[in-house]
Protein backbone atom coordinates (compact mmCIF):
# COMPACT_ATOMS: atom_id res chain seq x y z
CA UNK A 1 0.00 0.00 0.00
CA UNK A 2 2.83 2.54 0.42
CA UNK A 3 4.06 2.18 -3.19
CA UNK A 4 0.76 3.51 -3.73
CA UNK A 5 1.02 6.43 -1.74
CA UNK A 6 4.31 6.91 -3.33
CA UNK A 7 2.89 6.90 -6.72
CA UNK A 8 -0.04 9.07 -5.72
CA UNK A 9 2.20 11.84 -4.13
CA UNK A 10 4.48 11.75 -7.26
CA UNK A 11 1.71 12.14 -9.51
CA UNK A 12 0.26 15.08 -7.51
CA UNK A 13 3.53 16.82 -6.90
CA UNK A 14 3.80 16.43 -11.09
CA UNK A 15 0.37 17.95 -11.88
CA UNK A 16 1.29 20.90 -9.16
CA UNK A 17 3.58 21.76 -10.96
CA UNK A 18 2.03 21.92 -14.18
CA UNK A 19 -0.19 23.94 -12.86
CA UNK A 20 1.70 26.31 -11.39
CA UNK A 21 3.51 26.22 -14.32
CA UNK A 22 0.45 27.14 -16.15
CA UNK A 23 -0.47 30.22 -13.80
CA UNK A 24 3.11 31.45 -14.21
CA UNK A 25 2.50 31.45 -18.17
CA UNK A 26 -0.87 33.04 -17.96
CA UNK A 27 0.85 35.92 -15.61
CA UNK A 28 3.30 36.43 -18.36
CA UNK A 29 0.82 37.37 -21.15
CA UNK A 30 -1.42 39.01 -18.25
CA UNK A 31 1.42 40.94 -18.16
CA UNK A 32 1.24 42.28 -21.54
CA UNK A 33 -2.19 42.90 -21.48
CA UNK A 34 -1.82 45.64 -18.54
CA UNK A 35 0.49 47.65 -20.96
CA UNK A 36 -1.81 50.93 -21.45
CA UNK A 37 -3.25 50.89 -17.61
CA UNK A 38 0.65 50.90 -16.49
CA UNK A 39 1.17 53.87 -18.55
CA UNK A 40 -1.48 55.55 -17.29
CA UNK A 41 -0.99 54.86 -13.51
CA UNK A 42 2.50 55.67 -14.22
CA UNK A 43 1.11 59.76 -14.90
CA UNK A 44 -0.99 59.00 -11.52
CA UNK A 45 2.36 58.25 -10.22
CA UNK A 46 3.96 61.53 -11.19
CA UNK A 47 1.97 63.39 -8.42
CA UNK A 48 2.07 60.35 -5.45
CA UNK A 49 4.94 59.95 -3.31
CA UNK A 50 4.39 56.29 -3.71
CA UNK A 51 4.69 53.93 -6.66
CA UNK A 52 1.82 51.20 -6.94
CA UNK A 53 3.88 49.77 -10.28
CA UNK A 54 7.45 49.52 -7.86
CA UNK A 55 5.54 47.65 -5.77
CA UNK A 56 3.93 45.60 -8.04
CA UNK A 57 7.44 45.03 -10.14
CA UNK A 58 8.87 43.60 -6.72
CA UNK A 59 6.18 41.04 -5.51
CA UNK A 60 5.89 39.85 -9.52
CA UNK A 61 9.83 38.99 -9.27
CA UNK A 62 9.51 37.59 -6.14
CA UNK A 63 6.53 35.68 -6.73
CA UNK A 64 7.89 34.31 -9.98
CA UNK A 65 11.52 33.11 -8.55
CA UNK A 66 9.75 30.76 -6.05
CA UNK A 67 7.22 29.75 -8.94
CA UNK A 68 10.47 29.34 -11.32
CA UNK A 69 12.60 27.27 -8.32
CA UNK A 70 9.22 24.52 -7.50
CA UNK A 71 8.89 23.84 -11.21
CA UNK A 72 12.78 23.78 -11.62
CA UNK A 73 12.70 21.17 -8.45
CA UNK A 74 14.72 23.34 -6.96
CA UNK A 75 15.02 22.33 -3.09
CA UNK A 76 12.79 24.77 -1.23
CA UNK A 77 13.17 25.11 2.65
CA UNK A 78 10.45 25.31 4.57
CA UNK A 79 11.32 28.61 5.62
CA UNK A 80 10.19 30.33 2.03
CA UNK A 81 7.26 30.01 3.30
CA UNK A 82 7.46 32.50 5.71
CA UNK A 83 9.16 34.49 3.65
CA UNK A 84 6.02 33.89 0.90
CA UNK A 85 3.83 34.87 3.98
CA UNK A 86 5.40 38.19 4.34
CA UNK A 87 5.18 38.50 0.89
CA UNK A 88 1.43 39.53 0.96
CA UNK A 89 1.72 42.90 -1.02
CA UNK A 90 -1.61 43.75 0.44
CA UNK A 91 -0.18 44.35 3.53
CA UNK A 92 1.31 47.53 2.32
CA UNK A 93 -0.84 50.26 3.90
CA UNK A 94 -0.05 52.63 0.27
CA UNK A 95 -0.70 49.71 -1.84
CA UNK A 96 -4.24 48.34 -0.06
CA UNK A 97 -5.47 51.47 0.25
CA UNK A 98 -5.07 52.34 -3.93
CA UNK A 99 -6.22 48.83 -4.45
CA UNK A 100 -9.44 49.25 -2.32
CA UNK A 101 -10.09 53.19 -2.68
CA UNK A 102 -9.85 53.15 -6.80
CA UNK A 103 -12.14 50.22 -7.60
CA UNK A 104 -13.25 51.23 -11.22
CA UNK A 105 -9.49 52.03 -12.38
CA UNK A 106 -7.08 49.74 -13.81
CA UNK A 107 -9.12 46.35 -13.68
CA UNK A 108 -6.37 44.98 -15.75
CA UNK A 109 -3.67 45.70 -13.18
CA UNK A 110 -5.95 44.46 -10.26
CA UNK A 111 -6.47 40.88 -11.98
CA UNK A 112 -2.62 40.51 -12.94
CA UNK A 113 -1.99 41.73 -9.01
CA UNK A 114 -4.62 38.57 -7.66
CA UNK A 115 -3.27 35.98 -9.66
CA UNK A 116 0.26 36.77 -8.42
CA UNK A 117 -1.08 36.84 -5.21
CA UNK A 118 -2.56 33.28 -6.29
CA UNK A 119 0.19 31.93 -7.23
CA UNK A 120 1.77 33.15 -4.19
CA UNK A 121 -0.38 31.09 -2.28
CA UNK A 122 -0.30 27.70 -4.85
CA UNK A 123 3.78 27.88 -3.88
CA UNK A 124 2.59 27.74 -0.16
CA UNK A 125 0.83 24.82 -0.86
CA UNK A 126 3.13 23.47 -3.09
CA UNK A 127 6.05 23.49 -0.55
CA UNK A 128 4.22 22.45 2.31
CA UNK A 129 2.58 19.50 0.75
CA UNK A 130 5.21 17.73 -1.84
């Protein structure tokens, strides 16, 4: 019976992967998409003493090395995920109150920001289960 278990987990940990791998793919073209809203909350920017797309530009890096380093089997500690906890760019005070305060504005941006905040939390799960 443990074979199977073996066999189980390895299949799981492979179609984890695959679909984080497939998240990470659709944040690249998401990406591309957000193009004109960047420029324009770039001119927001001008007068802010903040920047929503520095912020952004961070967590996406971030967020994509641990994505990158689980599909590349890369041994992750179990500490990353602390550091993915901590990682919750809606825990910036400037950055949750643009999200929440401008609702009708940059729905683009918004979407690409949740699914790296997804994908943030697939690694969690990723790491702590396989």
């Amino acid at each position: 019976m443990q074979n199977l278990d073996v066999k189980d987990k390895a299949r799981n940990a492979k179609t984890a992967k695959e679909y984080l791998e497939r998240v990470l793919n659709q944040l690249l073209t998401d990406y591309q998409t957000t193009s004109s809203e960047r420029q324009q909350l770039a001119v927001w920017e001008e007068t802010q003493e903040f920047t929503i797309l520095g912020a952004i530009e961070m967590f996406a890096t971030d967020i994509r090395g641990y994505a990158f380093q689980a599909i590349a089997d890369a041994r992750l500690e179990e500490n990353i995920v602390d550091s993915l906890h901590q990682l919750n760019i809606f825990d910036i005070p400037y950055f949750a109150d643009w999200y929440f305060s401008i609702e009708l504005h940059y729905p683009q941006i918004k979407r690409y920001v949740e699914k790296l905040n997804y994908l943030r939390l697939l690694v969690i799960e990723y790491i702590k289960n396989y």
